[in-house]
Each structure stands twice: as C-alpha cells, then as structure tokens.
Protein backbone atom coordinates (compact mmCIF):
# COMPACT_ATOMS: atom_id res chain seq x y z
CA UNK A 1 -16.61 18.33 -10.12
CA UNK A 2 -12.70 19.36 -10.64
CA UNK A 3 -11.89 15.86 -9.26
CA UNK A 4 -13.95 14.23 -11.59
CA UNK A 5 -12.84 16.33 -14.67
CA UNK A 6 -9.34 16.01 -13.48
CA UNK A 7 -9.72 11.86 -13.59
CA UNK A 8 -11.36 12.31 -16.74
CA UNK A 9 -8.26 14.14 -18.31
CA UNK A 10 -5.77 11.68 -17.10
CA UNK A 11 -7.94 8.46 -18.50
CA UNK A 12 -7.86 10.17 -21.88
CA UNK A 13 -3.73 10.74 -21.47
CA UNK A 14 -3.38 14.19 -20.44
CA UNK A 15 -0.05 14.82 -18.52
CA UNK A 16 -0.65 15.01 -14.67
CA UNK A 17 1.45 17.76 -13.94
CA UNK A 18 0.07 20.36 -16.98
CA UNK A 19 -3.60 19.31 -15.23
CA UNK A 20 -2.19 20.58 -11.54
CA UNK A 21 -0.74 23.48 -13.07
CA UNK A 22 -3.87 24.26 -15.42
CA UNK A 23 -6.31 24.51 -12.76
CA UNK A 24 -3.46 26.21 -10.42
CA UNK A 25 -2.98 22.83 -8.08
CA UNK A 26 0.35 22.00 -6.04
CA UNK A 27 0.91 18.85 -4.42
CA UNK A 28 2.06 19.23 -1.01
CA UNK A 29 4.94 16.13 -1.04
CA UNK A 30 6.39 17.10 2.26
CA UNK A 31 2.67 16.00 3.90
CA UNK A 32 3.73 12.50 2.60
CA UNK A 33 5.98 10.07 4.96
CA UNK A 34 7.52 7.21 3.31
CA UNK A 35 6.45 3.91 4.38
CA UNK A 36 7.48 1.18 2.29
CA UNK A 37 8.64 0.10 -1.47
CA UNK A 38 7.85 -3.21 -2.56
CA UNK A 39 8.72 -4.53 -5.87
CA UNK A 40 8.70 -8.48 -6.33
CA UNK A 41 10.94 -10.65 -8.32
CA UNK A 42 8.95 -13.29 -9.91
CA UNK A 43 8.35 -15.11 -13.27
CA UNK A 44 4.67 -16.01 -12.14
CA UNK A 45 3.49 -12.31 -10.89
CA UNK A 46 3.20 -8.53 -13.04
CA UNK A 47 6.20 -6.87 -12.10
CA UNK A 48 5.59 -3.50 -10.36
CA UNK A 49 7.19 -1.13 -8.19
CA UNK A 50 5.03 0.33 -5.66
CA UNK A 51 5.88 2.89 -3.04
CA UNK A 52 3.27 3.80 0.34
CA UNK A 53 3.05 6.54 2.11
CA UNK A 54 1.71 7.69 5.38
CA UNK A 55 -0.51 10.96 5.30
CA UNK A 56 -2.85 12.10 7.37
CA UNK A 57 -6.29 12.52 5.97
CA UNK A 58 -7.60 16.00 5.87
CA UNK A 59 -10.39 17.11 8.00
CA UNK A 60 -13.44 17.26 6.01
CA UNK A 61 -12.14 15.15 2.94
CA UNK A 62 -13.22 11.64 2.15
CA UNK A 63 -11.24 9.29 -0.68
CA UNK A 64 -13.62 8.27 -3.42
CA UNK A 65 -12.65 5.71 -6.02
CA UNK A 66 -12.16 6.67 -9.41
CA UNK A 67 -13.08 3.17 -11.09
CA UNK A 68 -9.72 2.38 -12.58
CA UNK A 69 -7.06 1.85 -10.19
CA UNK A 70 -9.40 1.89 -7.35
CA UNK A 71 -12.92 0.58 -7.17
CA UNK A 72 -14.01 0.48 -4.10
CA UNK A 73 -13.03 2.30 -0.69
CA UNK A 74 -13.74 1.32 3.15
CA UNK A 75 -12.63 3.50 5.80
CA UNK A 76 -11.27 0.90 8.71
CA UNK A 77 -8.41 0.64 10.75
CA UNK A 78 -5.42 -1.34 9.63
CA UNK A 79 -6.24 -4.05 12.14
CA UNK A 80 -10.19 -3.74 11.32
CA UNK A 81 -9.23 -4.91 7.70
CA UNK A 82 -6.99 -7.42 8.77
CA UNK A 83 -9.56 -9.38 10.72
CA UNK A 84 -12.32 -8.82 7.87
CA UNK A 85 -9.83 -10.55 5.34
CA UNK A 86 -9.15 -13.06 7.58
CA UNK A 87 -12.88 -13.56 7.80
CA UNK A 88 -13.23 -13.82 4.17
CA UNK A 89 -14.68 -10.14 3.72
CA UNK A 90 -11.75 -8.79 1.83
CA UNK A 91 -9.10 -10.00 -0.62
CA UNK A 92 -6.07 -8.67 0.14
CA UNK A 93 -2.30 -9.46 -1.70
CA UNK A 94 0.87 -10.25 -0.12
CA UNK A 95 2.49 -6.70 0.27
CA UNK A 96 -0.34 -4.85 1.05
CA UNK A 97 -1.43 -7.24 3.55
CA UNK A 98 1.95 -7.07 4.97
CA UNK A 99 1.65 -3.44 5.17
CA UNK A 100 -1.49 -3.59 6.88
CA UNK A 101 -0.09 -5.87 9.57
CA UNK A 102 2.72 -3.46 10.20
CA UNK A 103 0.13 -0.71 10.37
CA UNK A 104 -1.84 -2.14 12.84
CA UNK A 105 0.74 -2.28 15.31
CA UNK A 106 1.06 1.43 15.38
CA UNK A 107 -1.47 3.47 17.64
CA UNK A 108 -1.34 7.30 15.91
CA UNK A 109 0.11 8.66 12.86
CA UNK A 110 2.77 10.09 14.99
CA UNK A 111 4.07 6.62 16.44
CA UNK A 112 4.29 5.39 12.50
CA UNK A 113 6.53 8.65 12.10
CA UNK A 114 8.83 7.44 14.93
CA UNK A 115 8.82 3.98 13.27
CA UNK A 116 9.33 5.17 9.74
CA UNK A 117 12.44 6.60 11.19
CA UNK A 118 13.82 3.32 13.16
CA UNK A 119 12.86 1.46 9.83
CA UNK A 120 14.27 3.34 6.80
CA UNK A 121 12.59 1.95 3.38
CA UNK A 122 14.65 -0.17 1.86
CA UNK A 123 12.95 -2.54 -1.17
CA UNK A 124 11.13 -5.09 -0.27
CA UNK A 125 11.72 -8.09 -2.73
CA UNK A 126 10.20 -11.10 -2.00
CA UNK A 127 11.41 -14.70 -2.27
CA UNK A 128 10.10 -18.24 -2.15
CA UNK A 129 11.84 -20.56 0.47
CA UNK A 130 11.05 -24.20 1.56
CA UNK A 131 10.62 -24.69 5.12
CA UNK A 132 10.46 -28.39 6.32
CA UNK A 133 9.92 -28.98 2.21
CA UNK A 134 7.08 -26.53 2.26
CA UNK A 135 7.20 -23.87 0.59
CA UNK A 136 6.30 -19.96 2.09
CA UNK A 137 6.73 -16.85 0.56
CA UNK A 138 9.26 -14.42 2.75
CA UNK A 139 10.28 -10.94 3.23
CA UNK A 140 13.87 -9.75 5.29
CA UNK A 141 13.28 -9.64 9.37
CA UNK A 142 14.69 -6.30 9.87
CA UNK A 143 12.42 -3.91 7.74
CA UNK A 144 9.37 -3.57 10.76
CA UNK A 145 7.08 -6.01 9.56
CA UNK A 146 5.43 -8.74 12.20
CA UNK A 147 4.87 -11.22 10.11
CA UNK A 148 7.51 -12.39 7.61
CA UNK A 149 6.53 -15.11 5.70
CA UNK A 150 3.18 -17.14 4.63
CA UNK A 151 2.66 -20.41 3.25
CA UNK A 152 2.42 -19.87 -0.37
CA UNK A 153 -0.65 -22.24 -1.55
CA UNK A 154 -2.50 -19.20 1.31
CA UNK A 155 -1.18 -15.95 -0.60
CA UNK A 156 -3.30 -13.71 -2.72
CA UNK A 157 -1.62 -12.15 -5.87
CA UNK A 158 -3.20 -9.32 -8.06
C-alpha cells in the first residue's frame, strides 16, 4: 500500500525526496554498482541519458510495474531474455539489449562487480557506420560489451 501511494504522489508531481523523507525512507545508494551510461546522439531517436545499475534483489521482494515507465516485468536471466527476443517473445532496444548481452556473460553478481571494475563506465554514444556500404549501428570495443555493432534495418528503437 505505501508503494502504491508513493507512485501515486510522484504521478501527480510530488518531489521524490520530500515523499522518502515524509514516510521516513532512505535510499541505500551504496547497494547500487554502476554498470553502464548510455546516451545516443541522433536526429532520428528521443534523446535520453540513462544510467544502469547492478543490485542485488532483496530476499523476499519482487519488482512490480507501476504502469508508467514500466508495464510489464519478467523475472529471467540476462541470457533467458536474450534468446526469447531473439525468438520474437520480447522487443528489446539497442542499449538495453546490449546490456543484456554483457550481462549474460557474467555468472554471479559478484563476477559483474569484478567486471564493473576492469570496465569503468564511460558514455556510451552510439554511431552509424557503413561496413561494405551497409550500414550497422556501433558502440566503442573497449567498454565490456560482446557484441558491438548490428545491422541497422535489425535494431529496435523506443
């Protein structure tokens, strides 16, 4: 019930932090590893700069969607949701598919810690380039991610 009065307070403008503070709520930051920031460059897209994180989930607690900015939720692994959009079952954009790739290489919470640290976030910018006159959409090599580039007709854009 405080979750769902909380949402309600923040769709009709209420500022976030006087709700935490009002109902005696901290957020606990240092629980949150940073992950990744993308923010893309492009006449054809919204511009938007989003930051992920890596938390773990706590025991007892499920993620519920509040109808706005989420609508739906699926508990899966990174790779599980991978395969499932490549089957069709999901639709998935650029950077957070990205993300999940990188995810799924990483066994435990723990081992994307030690990556997080090997890979510091940087922004993530993407760019169109023409490869044998077709064109792909790209990201650097050196920021963790597997898979780099996509043929653009195949991306998915919010």
């Amino acid at each position: 019930a405080a979750v769902q009065m909380l949402r309600a307070a923040l769709a009709q403008g209420e500022p976030f932090g006087a709700l935490l503070q009002q109902e005696g709520l901290r957020l606990d930051l240092d629980q949150l590893v940073a992950f990744a920031r993308w923010r893309p460059n492009s006449p054809e897209t919204r511009v938007f700069d989003t930051r992920f994180y890596l938390a773990r989930s706590p025991a007892g607690q499920t993620a519920i969607p509040d109808g706005g900015e989420s609508v739906r939720a699926l508990w899966a692994t990174a790779s599980e949701f991978v395969t499932g959009a490549d089957a069709g079952r999901h639709r998935v954009i650029f950077p957070t598919r990205r993300n999940l790739e990188r995810l799924a290489t990483l066994p435990s919470f723990d081992e994307g810690c030690r990556h997080v640290a090997r890979f510091p976030v940087e922004m993530i910018t993407p760019w169109v380039e023409k490869r044998e006159g077709v064109p792909y959409l790209c990201i650097r090599q050196d920021q963790g991610y597997p898979v780099t580039a996509e043929l653009l007709e195949h991306v998915k854009r919010g």
